[in-house]
Protein backbone atom coordinates (compact mmCIF):
# COMPACT_ATOMS: atom_id res chain seq x y z
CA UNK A 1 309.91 -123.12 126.86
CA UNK A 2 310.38 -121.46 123.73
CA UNK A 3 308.13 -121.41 120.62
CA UNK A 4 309.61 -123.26 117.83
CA UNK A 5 308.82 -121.76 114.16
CA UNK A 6 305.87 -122.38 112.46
CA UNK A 7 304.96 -123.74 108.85
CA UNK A 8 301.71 -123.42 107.06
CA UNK A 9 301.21 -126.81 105.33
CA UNK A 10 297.35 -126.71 104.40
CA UNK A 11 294.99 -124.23 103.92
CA UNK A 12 291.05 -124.85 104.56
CA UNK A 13 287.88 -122.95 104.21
CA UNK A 14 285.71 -124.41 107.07
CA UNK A 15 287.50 -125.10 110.88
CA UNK A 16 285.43 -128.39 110.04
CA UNK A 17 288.38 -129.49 107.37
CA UNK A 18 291.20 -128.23 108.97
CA UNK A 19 290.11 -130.06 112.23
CA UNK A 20 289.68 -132.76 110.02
CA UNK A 21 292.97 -132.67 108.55
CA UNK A 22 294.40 -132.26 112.25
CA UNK A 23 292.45 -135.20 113.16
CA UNK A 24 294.22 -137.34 109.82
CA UNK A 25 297.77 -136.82 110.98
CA UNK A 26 296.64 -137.91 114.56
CA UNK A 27 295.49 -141.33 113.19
CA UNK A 28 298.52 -141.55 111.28
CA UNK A 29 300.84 -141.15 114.40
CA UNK A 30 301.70 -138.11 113.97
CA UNK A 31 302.48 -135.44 116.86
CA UNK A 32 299.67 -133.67 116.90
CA UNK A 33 301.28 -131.37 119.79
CA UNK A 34 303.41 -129.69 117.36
CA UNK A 35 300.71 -128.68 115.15
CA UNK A 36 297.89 -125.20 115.28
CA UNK A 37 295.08 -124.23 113.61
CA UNK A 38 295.44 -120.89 112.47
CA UNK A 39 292.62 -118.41 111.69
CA UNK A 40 293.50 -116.31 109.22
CA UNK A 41 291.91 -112.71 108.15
CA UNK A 42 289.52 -112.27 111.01
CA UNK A 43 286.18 -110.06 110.89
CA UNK A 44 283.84 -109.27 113.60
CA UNK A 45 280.46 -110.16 112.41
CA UNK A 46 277.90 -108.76 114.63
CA UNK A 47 274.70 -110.43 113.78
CA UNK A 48 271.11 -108.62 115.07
CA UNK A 49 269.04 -110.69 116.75
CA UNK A 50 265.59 -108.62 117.63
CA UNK A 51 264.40 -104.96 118.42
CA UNK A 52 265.43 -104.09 122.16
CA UNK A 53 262.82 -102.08 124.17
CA UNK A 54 261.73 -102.02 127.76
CA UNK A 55 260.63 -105.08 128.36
CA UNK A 56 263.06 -106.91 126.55
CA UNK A 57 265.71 -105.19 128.51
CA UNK A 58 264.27 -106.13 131.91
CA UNK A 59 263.75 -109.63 130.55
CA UNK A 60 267.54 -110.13 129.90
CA UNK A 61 268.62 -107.82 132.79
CA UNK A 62 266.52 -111.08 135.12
CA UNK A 63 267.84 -113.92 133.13
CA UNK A 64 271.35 -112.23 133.40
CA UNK A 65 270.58 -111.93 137.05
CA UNK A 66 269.06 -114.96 138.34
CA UNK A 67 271.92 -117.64 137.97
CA UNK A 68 273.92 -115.49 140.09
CA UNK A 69 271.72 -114.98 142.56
CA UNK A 70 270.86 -118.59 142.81
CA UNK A 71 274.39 -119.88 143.01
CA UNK A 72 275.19 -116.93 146.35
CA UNK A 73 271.75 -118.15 147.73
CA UNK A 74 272.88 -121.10 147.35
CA UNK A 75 276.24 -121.01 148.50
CA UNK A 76 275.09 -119.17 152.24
CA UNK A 77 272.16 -121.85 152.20
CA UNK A 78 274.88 -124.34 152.90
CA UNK A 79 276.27 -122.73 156.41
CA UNK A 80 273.12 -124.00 157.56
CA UNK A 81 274.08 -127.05 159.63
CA UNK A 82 270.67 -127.96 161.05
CA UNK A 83 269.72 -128.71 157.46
CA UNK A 84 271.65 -128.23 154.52
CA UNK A 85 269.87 -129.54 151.51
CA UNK A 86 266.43 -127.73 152.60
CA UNK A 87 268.29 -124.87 153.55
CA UNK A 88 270.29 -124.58 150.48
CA UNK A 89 267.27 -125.10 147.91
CA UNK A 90 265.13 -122.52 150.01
CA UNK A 91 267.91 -119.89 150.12
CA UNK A 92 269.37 -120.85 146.25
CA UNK A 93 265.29 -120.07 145.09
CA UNK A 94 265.28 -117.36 147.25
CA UNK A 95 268.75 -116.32 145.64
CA UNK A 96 267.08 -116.38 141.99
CA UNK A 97 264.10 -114.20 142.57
CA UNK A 98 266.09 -111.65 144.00
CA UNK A 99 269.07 -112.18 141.15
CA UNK A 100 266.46 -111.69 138.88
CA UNK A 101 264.46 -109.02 140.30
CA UNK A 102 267.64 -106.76 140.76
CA UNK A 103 268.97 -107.86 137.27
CA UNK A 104 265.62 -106.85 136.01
CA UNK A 105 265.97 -103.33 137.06
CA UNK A 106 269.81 -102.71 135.91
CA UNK A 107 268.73 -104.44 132.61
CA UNK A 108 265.67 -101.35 132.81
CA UNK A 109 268.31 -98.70 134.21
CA UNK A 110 271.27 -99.62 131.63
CA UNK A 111 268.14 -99.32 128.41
CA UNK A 112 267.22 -96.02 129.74
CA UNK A 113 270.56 -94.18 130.38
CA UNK A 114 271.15 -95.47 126.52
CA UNK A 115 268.83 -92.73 125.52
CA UNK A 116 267.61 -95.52 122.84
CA UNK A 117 270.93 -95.45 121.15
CA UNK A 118 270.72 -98.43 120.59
CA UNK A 119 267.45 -100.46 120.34
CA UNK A 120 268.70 -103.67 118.89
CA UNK A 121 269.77 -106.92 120.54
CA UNK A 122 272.72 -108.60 118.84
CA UNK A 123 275.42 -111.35 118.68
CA UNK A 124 279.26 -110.52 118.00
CA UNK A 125 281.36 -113.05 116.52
CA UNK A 126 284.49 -113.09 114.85
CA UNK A 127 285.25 -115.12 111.57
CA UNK A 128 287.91 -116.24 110.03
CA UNK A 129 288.22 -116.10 105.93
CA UNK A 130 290.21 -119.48 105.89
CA UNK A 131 292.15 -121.32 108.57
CA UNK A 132 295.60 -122.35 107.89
CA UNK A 133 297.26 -125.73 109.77
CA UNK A 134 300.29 -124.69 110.38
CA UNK A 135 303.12 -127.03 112.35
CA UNK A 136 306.38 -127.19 113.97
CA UNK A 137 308.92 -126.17 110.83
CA UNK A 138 310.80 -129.81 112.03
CA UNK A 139 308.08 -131.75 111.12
CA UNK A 140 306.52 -130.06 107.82
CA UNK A 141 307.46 -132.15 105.20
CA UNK A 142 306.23 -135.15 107.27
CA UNK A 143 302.83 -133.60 107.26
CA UNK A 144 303.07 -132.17 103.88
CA UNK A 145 303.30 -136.16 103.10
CA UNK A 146 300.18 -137.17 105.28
CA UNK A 147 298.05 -134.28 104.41
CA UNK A 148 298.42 -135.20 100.63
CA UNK A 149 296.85 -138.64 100.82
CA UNK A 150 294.11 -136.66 103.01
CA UNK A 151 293.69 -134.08 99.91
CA UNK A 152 293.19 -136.69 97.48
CA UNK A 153 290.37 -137.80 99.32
CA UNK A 154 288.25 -135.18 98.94
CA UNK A 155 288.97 -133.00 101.74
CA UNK A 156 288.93 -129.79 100.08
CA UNK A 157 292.63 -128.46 101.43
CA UNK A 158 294.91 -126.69 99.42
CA UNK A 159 298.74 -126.67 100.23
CA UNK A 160 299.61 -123.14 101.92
CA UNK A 161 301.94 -121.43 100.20
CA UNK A 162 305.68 -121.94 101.63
């Protein structure tokens, strides 16, 4: 399958409007498989969250660890054929102390190797400046059309520049 070329037909600030505007040429029957939102001019934003130290580290070391170790505990719980349900709770709780105690500790080792390098907690995300709806280059001017009605109603668009 080969990708046919694409047109930029609007141009929106928020993925909010352009998912909007996707979701306006959908109710107006349009093929919505031939169209992509576009993210254009992407930054990584990393956002910090709190001051790392010991305990912190250990703390997200045993949350990291415990699902884990429940779901394994849980998973060998269930070769129990005698009985499976009590078997697989009592193994899957089993399973979480142990995820999180041995989390705990590689959260503790990982913070200490770091030689406190970094003693921040943070959240990466990446951002797009404006996000462009672009679609098949067979279809454009049909949802140049749509999108204009969509415009006039406040949506906040701007026609991408062709």
């Amino acid at each position: 399958m080969s990708e046919q070329p694409r047109r930029p037909v609007a141009t929106y600030k928020t993925y909010q409007e352009a998912e909007r505007a996707v979701d306006h040429l959908s109710d107006q029957g349009f093929p919505v498989q031939r169209v992509a939102i576009i993210g254009q001019d992407v930054r990584l934003v990393e956002q910090v969250v709190g001051r790392m130290d010991y305990g912190r580290a250990a703390l997200h070391g045993a949350a990291s660890g415990a699902l884990p170790g429940a779901l394994i505990g849980w998973l060998f719980g269930l070769a129990d054929w005698v009985d499976p349900l009590v078997s697989a709770l009592l193994v899957a709780l089993y399973g979480l102390i142990f995820g999180a105690i041995v989390g705990a500790l590689f959260g503790l080792l990982l913070y200490a190797l770091q030689g406190g390098r970094r003693d921040f907690a943070s959240v990466r995300s990446m951002q797009p400046s404006r996000y462009d709806v672009a679609v098949d280059e067979a279809v454009a001017d049909e949802a140049v059309r749509l999108l204009g009605g969509l415009r006039t109603a406040g949506a906040g668009g701007r026609p991408a520049p062709t």
